[in-house]
N, C-alpha and C. Protein backbone atom coordinates (compact mmCIF):
# COMPACT_ATOMS: atom_id res chain seq x y z
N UNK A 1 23.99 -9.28 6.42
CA UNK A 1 22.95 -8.59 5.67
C UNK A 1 23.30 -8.53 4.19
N UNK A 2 24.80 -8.29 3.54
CA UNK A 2 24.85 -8.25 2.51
C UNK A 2 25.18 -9.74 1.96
N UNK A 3 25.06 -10.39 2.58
CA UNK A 3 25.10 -11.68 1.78
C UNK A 3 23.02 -12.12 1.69
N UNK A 4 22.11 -11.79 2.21
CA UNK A 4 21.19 -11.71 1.92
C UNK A 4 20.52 -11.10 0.78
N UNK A 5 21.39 -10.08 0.45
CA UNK A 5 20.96 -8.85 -0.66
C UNK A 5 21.65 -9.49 -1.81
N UNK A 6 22.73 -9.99 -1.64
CA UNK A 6 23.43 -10.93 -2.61
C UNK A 6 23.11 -11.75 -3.49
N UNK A 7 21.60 -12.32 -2.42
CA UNK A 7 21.05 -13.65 -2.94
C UNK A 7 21.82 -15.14 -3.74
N UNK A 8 22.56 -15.08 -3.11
CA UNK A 8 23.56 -16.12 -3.83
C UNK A 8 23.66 -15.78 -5.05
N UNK A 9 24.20 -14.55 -5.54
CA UNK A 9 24.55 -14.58 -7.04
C UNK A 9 23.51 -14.52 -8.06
N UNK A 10 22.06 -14.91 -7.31
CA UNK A 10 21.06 -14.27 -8.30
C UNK A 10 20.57 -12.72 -7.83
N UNK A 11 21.29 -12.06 -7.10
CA UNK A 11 20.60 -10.42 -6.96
C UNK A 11 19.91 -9.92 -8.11
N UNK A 12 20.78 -9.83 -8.92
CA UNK A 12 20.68 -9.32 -9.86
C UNK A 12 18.97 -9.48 -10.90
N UNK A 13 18.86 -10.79 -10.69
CA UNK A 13 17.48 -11.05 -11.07
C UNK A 13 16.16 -11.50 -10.45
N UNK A 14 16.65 -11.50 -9.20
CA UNK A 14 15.51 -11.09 -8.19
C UNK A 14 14.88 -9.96 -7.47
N UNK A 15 16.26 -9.13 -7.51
CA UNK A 15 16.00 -7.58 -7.59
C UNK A 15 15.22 -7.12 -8.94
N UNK A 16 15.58 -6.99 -9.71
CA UNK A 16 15.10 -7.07 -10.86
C UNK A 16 13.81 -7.21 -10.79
N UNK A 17 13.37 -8.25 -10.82
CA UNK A 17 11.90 -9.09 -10.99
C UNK A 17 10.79 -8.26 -10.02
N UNK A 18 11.48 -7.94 -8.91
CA UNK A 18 10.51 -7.06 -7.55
C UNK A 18 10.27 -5.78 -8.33
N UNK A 19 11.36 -5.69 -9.16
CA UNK A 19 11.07 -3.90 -9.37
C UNK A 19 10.30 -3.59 -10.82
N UNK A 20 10.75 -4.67 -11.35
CA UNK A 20 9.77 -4.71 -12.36
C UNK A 20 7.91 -5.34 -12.39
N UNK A 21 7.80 -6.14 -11.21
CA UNK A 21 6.47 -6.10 -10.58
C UNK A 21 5.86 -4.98 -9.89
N UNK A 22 6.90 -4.36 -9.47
CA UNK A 22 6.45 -3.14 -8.34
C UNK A 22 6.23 -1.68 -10.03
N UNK A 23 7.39 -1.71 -10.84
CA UNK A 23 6.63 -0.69 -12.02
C UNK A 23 5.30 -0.90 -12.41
N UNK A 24 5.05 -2.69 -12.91
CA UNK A 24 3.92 -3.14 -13.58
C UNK A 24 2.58 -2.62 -12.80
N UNK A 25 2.69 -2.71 -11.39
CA UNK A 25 1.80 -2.27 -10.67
C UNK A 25 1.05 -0.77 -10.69
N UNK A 26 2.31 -0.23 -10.27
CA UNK A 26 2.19 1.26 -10.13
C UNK A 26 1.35 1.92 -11.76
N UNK A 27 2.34 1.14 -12.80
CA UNK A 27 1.55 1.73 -14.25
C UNK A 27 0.01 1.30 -14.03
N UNK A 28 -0.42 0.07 -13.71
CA UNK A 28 -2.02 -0.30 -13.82
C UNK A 28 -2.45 0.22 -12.83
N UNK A 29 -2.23 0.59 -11.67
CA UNK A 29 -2.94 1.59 -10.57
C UNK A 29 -3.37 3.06 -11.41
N UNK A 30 -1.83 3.75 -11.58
CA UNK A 30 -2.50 5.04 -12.16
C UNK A 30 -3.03 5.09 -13.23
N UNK A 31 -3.03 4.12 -14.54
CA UNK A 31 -3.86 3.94 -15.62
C UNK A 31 -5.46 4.11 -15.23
N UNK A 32 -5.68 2.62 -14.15
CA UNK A 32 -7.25 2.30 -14.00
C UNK A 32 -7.40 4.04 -13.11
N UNK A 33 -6.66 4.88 -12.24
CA UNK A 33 -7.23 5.94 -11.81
C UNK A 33 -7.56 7.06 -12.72
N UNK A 34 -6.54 6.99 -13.97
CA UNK A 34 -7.12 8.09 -14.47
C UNK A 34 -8.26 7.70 -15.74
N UNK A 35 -8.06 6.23 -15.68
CA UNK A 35 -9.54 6.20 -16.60
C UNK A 35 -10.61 6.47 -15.64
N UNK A 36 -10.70 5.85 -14.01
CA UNK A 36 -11.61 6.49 -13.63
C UNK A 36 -12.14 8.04 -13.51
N UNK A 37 -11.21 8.64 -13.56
CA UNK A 37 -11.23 10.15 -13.49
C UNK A 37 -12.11 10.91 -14.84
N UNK A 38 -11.52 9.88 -15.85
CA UNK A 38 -12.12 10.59 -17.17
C UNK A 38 -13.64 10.11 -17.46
N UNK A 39 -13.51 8.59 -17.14
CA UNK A 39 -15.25 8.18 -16.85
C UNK A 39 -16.41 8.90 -16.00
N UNK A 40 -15.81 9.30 -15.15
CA UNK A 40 -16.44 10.61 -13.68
C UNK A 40 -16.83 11.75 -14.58
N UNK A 41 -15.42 11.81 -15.31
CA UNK A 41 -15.77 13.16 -15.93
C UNK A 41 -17.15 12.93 -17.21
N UNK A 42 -16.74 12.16 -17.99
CA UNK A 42 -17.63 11.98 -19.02
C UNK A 42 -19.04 11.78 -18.23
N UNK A 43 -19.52 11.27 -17.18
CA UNK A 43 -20.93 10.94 -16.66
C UNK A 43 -21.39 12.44 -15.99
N UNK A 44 -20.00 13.09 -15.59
CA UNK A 44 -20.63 14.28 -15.35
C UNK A 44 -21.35 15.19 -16.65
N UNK A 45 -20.50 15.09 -17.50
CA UNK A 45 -21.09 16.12 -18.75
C UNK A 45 -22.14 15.04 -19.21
N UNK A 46 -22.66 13.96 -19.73
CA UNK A 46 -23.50 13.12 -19.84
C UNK A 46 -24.92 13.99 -18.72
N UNK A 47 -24.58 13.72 -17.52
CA UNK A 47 -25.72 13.89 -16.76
C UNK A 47 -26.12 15.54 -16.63
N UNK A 48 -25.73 16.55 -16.99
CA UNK A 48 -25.52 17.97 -17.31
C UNK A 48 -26.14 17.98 -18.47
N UNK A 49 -25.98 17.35 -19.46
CA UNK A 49 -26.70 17.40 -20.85
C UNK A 49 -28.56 16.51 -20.70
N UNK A 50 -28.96 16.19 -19.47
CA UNK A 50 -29.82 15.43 -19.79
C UNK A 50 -30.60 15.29 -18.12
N UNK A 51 -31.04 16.33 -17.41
CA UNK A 51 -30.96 16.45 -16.14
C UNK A 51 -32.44 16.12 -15.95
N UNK A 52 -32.90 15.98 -17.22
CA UNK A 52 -34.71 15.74 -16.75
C UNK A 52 -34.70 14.59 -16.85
N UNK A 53 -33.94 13.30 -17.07
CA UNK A 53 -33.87 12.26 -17.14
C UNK A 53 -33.74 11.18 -16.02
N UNK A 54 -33.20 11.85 -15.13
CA UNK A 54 -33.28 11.19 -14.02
C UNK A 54 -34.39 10.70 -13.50
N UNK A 55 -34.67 10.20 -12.65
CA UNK A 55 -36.06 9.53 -11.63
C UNK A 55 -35.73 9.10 -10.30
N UNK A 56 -36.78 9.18 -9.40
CA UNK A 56 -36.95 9.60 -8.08
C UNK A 56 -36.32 7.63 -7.89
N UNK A 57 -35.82 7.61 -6.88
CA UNK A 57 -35.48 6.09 -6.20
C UNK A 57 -36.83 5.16 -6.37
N UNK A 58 -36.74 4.23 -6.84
CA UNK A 58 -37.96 3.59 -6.13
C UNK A 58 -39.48 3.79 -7.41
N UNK A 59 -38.90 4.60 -8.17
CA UNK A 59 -39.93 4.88 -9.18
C UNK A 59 -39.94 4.11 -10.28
N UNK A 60 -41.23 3.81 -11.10
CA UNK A 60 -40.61 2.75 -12.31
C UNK A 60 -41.14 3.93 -13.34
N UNK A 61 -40.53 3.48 -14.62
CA UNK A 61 -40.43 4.22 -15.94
C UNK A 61 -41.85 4.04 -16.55
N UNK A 62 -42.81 4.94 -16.65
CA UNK A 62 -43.87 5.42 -17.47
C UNK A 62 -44.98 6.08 -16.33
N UNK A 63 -44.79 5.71 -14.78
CA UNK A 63 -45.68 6.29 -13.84
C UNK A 63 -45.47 7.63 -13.58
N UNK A 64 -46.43 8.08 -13.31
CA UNK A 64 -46.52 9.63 -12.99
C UNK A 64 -46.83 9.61 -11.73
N UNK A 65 -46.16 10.30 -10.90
CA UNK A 65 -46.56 10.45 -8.93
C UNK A 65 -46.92 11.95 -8.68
C-alpha cells in the first residue's frame, strides 16, 4: 500500500495536483452558491418593489381578462 501512495517518487506531485483540483473545485462550488444566494436575494427585493407587475401564466402583455 505504501509503495502505491509513493507513486514512484512522484507523490509528491500527484498528491499535490488532486488537492489542488479538489481546492479549485470546492472554491467554484461555494462561489457559484453564494452568488446564487445573493441573486435569490436581489429578485426577491426586485419582486417586493414591483408586485403589480407580474401577470397571470398564459397571459400576453396589453390584454385585459
Amino acid at each position: 500500500m505504501s509503495g502505491y501512495l509513493a507513486m514512484g517518487g512522484y507523490a509528491l506531485y500527484v498528491w499535490g495536483s488532486y488537492a489542488l483540483t479538489a481546492l479549485v473545485l470546492g472554491l467554484l462550488f461555494f462561489g457559484a452558491r453564494q452568488g446564487l444566494k445573493r441573486r435569490e436575494r436581489e429578485l426577491d427585493s426586485l419582486r417586493a418593489l414591483a408586485p403589480h407587475r407580474r401577470q397571470r401564466a398564459g397571459s400576453k402583455k396589453g390584454e385585459s381578462t
